[in-house]
C-alpha atoms as a PDB file:
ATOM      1  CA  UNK A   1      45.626  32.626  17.371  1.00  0.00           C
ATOM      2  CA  UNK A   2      42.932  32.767  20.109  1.00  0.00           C
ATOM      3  CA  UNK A   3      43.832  31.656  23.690  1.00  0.00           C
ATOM      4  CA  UNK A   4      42.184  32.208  26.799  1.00  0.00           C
ATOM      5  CA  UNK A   5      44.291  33.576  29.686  1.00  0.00           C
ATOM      6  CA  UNK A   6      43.605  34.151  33.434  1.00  0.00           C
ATOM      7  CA  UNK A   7      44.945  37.228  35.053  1.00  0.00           C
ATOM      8  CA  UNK A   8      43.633  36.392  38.818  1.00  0.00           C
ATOM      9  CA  UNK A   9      42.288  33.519  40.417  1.00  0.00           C
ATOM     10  CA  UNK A  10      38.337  34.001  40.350  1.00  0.00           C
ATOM     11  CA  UNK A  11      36.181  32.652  37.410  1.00  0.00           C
ATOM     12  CA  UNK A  12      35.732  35.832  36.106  1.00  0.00           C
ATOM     13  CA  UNK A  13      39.116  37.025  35.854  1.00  0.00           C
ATOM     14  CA  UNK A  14      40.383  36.199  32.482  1.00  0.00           C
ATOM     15  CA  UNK A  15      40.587  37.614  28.904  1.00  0.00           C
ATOM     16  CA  UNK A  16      40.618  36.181  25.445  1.00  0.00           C
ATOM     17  CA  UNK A  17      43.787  37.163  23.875  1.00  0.00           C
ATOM     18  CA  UNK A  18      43.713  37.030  19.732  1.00  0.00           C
ATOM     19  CA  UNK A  19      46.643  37.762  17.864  1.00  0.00           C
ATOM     20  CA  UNK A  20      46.925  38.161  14.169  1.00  0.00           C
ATOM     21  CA  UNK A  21      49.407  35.527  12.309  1.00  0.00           C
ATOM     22  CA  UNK A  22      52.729  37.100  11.234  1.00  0.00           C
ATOM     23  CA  UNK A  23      55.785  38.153  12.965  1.00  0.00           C
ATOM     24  CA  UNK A  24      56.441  41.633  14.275  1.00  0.00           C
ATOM     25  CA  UNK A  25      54.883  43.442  17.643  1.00  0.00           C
ATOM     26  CA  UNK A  26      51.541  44.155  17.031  1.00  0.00           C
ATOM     27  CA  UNK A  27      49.639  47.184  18.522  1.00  0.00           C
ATOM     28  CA  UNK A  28      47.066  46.239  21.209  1.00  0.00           C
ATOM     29  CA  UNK A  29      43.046  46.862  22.198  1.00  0.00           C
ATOM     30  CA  UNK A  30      41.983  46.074  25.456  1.00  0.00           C
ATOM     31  CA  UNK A  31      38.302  45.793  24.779  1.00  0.00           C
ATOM     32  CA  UNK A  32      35.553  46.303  28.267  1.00  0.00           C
ATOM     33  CA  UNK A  33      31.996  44.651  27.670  1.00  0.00           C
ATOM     34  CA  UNK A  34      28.680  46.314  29.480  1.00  0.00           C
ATOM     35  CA  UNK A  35      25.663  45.308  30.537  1.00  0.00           C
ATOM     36  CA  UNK A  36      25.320  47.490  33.003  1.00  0.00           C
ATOM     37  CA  UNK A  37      28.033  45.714  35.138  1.00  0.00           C
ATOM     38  CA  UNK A  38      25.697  42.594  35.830  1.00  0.00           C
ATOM     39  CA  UNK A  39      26.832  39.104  35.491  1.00  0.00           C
ATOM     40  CA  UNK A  40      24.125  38.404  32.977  1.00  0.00           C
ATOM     41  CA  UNK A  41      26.357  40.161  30.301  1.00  0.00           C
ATOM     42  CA  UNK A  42      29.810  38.890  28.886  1.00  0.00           C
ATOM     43  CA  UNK A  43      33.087  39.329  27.298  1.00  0.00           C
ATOM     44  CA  UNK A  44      30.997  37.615  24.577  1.00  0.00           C
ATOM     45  CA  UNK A  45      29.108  40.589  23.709  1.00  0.00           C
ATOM     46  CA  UNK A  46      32.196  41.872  22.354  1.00  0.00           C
ATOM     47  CA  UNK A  47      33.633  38.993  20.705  1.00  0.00           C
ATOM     48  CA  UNK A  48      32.552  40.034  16.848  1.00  0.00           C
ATOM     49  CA  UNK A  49      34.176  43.500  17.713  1.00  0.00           C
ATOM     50  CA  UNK A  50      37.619  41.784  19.058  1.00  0.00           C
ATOM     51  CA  UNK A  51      37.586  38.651  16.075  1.00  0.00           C
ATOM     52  CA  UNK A  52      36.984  42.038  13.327  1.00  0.00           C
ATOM     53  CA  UNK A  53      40.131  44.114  14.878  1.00  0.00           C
ATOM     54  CA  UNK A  54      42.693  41.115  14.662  1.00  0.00           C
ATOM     55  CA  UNK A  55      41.381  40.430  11.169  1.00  0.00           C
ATOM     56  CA  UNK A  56      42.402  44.198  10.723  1.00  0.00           C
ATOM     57  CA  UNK A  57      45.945  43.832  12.584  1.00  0.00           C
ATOM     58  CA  UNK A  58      45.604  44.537  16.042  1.00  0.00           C
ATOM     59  CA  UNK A  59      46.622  41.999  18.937  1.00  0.00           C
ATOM     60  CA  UNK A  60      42.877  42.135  21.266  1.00  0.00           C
ATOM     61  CA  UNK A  61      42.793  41.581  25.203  1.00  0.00           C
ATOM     62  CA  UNK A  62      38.699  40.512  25.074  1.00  0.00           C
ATOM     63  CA  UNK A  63      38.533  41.189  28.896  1.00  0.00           C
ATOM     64  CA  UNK A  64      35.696  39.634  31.462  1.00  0.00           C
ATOM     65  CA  UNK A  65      35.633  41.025  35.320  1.00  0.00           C
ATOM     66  CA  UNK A  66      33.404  40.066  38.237  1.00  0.00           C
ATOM     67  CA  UNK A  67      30.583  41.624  38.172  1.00  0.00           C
ATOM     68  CA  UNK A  68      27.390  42.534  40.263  1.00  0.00           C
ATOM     69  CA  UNK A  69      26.620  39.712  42.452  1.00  0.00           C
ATOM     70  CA  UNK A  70      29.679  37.727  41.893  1.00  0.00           C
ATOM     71  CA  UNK A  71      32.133  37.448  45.111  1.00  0.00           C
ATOM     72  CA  UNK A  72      34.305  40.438  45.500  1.00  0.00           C
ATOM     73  CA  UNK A  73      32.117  42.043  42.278  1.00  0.00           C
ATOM     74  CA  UNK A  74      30.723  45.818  41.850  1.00  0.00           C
ATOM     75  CA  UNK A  75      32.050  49.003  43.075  1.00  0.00           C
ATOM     76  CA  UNK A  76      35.287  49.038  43.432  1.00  0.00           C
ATOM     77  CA  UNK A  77      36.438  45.541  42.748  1.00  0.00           C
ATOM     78  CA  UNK A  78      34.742  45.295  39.316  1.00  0.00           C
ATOM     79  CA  UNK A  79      37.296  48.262  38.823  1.00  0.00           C
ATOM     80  CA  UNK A  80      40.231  46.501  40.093  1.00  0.00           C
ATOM     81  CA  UNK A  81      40.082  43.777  37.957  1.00  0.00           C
ATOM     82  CA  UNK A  82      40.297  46.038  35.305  1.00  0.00           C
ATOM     83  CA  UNK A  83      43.193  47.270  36.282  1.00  0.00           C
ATOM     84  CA  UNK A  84      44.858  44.164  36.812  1.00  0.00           C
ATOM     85  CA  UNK A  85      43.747  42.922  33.445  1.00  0.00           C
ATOM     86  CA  UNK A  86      45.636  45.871  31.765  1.00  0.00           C
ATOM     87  CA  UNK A  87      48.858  45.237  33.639  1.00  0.00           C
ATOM     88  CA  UNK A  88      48.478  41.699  32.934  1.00  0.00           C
ATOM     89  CA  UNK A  89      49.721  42.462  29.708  1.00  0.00           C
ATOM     90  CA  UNK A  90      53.028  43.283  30.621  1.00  0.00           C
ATOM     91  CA  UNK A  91      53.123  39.405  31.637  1.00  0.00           C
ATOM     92  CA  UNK A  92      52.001  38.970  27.867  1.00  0.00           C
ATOM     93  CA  UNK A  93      54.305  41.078  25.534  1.00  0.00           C
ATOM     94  CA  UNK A  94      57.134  39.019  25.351  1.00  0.00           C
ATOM     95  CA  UNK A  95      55.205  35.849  24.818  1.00  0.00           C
ATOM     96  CA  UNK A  96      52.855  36.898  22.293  1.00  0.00           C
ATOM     97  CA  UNK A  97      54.945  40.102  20.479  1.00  0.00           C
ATOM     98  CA  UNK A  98      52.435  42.958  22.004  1.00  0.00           C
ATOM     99  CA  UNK A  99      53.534  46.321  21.478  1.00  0.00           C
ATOM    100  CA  UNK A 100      52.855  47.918  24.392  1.00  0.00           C
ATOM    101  CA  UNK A 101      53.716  51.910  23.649  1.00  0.00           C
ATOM    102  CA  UNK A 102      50.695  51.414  21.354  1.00  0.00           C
ATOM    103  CA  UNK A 103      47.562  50.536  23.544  1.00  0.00           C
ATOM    104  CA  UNK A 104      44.157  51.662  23.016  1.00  0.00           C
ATOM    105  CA  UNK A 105      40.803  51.088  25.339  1.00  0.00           C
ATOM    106  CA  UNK A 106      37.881  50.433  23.806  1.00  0.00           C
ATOM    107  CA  UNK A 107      35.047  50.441  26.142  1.00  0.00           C
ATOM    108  CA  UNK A 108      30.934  49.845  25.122  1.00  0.00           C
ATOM    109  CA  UNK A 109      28.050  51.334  27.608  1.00  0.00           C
ATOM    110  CA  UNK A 110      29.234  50.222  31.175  1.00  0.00           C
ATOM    111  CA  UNK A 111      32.846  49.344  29.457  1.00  0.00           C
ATOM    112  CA  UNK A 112      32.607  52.771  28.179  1.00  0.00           C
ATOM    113  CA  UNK A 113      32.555  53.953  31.772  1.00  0.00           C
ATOM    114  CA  UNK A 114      35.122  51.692  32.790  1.00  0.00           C
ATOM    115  CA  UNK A 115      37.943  52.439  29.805  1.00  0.00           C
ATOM    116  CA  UNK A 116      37.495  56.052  31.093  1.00  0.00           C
ATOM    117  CA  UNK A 117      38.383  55.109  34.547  1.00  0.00           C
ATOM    118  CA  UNK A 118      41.217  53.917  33.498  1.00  0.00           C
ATOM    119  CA  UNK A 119      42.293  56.971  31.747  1.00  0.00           C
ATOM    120  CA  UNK A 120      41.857  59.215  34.984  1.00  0.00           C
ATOM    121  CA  UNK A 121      44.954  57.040  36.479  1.00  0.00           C
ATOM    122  CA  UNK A 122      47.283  57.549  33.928  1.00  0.00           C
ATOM    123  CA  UNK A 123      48.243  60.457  35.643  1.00  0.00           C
ATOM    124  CA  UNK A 124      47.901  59.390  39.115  1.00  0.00           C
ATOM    125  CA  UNK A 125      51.080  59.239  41.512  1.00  0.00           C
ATOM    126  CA  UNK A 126      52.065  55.846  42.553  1.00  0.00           C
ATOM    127  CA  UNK A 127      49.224  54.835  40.334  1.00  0.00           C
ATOM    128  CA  UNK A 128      48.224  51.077  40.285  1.00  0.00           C
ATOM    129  CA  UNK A 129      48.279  50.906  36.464  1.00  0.00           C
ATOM    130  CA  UNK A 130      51.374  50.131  35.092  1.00  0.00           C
ATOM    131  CA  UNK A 131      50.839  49.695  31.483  1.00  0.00           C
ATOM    132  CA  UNK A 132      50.477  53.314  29.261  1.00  0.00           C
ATOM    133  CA  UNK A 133      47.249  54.023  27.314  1.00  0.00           C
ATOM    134  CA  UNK A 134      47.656  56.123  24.208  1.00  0.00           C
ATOM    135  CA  UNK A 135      43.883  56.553  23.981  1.00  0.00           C
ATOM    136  CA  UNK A 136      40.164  55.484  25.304  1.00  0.00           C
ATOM    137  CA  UNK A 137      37.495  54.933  22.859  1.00  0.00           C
ATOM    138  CA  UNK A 138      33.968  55.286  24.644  1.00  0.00           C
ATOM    139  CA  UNK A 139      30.950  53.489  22.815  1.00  0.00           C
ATOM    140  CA  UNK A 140      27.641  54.807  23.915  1.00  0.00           C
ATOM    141  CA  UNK A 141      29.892  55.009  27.161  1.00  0.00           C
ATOM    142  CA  UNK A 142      28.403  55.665  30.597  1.00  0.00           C
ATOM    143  CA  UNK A 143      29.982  58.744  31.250  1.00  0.00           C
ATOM    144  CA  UNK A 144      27.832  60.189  33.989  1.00  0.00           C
ATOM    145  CA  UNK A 145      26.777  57.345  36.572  1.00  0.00           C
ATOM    146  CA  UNK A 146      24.682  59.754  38.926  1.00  0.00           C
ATOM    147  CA  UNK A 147      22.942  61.536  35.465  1.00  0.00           C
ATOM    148  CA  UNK A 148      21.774  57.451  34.780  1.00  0.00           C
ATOM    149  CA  UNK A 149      20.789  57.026  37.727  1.00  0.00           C
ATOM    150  CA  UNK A 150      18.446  60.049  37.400  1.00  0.00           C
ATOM    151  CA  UNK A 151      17.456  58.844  34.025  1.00  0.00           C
ATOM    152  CA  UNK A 152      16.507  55.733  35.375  1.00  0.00           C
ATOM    153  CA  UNK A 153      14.890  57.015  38.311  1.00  0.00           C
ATOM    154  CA  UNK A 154      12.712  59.228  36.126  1.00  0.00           C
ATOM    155  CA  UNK A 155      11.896  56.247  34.048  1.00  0.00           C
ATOM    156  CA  UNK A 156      10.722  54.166  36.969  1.00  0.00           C
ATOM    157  CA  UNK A 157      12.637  51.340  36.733  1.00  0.00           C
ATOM    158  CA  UNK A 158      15.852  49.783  39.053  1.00  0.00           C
ATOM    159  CA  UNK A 159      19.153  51.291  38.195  1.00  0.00           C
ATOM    160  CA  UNK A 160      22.207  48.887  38.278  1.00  0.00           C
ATOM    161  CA  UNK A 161      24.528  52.285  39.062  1.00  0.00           C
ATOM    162  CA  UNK A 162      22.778  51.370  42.585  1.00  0.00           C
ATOM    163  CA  UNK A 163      23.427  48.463  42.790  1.00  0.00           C
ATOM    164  CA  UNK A 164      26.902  48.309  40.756  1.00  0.00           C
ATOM    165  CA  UNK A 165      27.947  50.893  44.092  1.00  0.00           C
ATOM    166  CA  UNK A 166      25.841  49.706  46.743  1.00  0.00           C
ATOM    167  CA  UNK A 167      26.781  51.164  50.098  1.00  0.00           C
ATOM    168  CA  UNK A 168      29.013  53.249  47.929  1.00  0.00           C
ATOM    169  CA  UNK A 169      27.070  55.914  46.874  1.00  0.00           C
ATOM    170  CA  UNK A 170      28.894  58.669  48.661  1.00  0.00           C
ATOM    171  CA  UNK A 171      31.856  57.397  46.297  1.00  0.00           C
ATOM    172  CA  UNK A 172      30.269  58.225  43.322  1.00  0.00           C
ATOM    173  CA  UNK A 173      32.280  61.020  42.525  1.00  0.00           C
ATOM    174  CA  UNK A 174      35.466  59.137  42.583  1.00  0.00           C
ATOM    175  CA  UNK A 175      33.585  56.432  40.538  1.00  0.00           C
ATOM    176  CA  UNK A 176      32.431  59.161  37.766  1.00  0.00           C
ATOM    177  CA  UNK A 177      34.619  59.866  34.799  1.00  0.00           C
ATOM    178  CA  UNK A 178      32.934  63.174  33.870  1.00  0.00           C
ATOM    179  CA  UNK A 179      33.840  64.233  37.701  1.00  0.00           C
ATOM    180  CA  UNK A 180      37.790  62.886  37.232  1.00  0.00           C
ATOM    181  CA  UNK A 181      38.019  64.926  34.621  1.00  0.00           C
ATOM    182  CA  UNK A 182      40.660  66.105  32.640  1.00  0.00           C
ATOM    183  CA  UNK A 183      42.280  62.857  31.718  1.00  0.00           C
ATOM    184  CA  UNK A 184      45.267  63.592  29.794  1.00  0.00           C
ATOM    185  CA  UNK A 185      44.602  61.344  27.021  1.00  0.00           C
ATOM    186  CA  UNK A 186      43.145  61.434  23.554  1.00  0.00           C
ATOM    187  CA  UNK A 187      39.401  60.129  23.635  1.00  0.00           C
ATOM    188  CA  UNK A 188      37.200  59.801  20.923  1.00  0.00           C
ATOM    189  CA  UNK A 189      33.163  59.373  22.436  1.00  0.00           C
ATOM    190  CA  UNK A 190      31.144  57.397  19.337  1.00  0.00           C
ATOM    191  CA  UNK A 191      27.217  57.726  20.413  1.00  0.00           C
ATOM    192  CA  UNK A 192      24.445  56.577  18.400  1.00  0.00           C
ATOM    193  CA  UNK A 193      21.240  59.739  18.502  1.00  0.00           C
ATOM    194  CA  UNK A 194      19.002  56.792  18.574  1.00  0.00           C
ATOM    195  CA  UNK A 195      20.457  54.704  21.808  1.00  0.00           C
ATOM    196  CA  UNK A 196      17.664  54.594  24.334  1.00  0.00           C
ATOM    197  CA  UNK A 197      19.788  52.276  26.898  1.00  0.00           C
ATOM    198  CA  UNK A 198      22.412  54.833  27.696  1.00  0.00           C
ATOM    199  CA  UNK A 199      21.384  58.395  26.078  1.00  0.00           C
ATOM    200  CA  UNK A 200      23.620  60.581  24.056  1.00  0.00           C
ATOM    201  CA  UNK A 201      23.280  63.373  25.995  1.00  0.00           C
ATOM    202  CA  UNK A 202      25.796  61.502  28.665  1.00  0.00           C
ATOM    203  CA  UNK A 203      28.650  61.751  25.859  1.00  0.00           C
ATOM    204  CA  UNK A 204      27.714  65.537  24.818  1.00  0.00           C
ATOM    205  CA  UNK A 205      27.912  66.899  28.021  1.00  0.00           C
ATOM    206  CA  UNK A 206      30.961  64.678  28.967  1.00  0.00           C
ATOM    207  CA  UNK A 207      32.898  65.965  25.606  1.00  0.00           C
ATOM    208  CA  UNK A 208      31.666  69.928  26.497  1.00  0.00           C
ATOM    209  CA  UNK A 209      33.604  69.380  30.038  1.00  0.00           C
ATOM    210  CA  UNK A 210      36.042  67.571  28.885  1.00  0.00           C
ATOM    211  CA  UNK A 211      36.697  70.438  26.033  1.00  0.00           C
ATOM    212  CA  UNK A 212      36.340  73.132  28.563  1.00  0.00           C
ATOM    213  CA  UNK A 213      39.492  71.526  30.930  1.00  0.00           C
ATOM    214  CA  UNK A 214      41.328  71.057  28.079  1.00  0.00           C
ATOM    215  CA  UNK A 215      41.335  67.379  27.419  1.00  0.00           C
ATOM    216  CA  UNK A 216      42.170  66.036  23.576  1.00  0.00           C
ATOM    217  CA  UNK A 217      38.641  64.394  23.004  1.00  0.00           C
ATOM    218  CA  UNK A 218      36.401  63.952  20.183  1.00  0.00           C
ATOM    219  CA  UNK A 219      32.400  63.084  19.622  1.00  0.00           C
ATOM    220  CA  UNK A 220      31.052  61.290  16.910  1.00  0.00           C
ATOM    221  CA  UNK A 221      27.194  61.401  16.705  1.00  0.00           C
ATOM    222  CA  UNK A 222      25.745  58.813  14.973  1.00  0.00           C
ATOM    223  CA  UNK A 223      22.210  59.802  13.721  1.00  0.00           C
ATOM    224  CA  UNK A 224      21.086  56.348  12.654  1.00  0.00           C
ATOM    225  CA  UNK A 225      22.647  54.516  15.679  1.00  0.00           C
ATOM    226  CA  UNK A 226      21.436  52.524  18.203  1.00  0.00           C
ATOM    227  CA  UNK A 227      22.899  51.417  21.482  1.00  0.00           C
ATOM    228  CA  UNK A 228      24.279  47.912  19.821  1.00  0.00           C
ATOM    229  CA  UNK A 229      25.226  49.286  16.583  1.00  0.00           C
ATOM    230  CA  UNK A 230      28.904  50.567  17.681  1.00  0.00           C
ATOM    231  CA  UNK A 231      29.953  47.535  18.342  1.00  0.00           C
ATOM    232  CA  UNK A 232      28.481  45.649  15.771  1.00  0.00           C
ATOM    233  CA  UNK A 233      31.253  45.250  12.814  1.00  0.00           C
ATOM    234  CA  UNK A 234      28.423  45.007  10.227  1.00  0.00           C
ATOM    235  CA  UNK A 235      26.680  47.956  10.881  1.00  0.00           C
ATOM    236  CA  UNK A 236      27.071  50.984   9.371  1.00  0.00           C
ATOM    237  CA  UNK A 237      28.520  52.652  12.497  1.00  0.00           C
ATOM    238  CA  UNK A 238      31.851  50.235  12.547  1.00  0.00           C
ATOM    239  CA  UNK A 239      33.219  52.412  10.292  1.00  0.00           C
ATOM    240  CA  UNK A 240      33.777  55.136  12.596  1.00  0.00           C
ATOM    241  CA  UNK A 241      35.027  52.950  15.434  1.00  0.00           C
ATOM    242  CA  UNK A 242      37.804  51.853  13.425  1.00  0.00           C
ATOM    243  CA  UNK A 243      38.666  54.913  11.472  1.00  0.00           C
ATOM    244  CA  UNK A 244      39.143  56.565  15.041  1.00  0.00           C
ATOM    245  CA  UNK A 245      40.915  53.624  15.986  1.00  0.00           C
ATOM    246  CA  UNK A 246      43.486  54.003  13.357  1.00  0.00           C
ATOM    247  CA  UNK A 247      43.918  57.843  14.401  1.00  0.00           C
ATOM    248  CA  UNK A 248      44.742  56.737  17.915  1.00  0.00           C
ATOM    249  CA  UNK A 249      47.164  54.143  17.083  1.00  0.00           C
END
């Protein structure tokens, strides 16, 4: 069963539920596209990803948010809508047989950044998220926005991190997941030593902090992995994407 459902009223906020036939609750993965946050990019990137999962028993919530130059898009509604796509799912469970005390975030590049986001409000008094994570899996994840923007910077070229926060900048911190650090939650980073969009360095100095505070978080280098191949269920990196799925669940 695949059905598309809108969680707000803008074009861009709505997700692409798939369930797997058969009674009984099913465990769910929210799954966050990138591209950098720009509207070029969508939740099609990570339809193969979502279609493999229910074919392997999971319930997926394939989500799309507005993006950079898209009313109401960027820093911090791009975030919101995140949010509110999570929650959405309480509106779901009963419907559709979700099982919502096993949710995991799977987030690739600028999703990456995003899934971790949401893990730094788990914790949060009076915290707008209302549904529970059990764990955030990052995919070449953007853990560090102001180390991209560096990289970028160095490399000469126009870095979406300014534009995804515009007259934001002085938020950046609050927009960083390696500065909201610890989460709380298990986290497994999966990062491809080949991935020249979003570097691996991002995810090894991410999982060092992250170890040092104390958070629950693994890193699985991938030496013959580019930035696509994580979420690309007939590459050889799939497999450890949904092996670390299955330990999270």
């Amino acid at each position: 069963m695949t059905i598309k459902i809108a969680y707000g009223k803008h074009p861009s906020q709505f997700g692409v539920l798939q369930r797997p036939e058969g009674p009984g609750n099913c465990p769910v993965v929210v799954s966050i596209h990138g591209g950098f946050w720009q509207s070029k990019y969508s939740l099609e990137e990570n339809t193969p990803l979502a279609e493999d999962l229910a074919r392997r028993g999971y319930a997926t919530w394939n989500i799309e948010y507005r993006r950079i130059g898209e009313e109401g898009g960027a820093w911090p509604g791009t975030f919101h809508d995140v949010v509110s796509a999570v929650n959405h799912l309480n509106q779901l469970k009963d419907t559709y047989q979700l099982d919502l005390s096993k949710v995991v975030v799977i987030g690739h590049s600028a999703g990456g950044h995003l899934a971790l986001l949401l893990g730094s409000f788990l914790n949060v008094k009076e915290s707008p998220l209302v549904v529970p994570i059990k764990g955030i899996i990052s995919l070449a994840g953007v853990t560090d926005p102001d180390k991209m923007l560096q990289i970028h910077t160095e490399r000469g070229i126009a870095s979406p991190v300014t534009a995804f926060l515009g007259h934001s900048m002085e938020e950046l911190p609050i927009a960083s997941p390696i500065e909201l650090l610890p989460l709380n939650v298990d986290q497994v980073l999966i990062h491809g030593e080949l991935d020249r969009h979003v570097p691996v360095t991002l995810s090894v100095e991410y999982h060092r902090r992250a170890r040092e505070l104390g958070d629950s978080v693994r890193l699985i280098r991938l030496p013959e992995a580019e930035h696509f191949m994580v979420v690309d269920p007939t590459s050889s990196a799939w497999k450890a994407v949904t092996d670390s799925l299955e330990g999270l669940i």
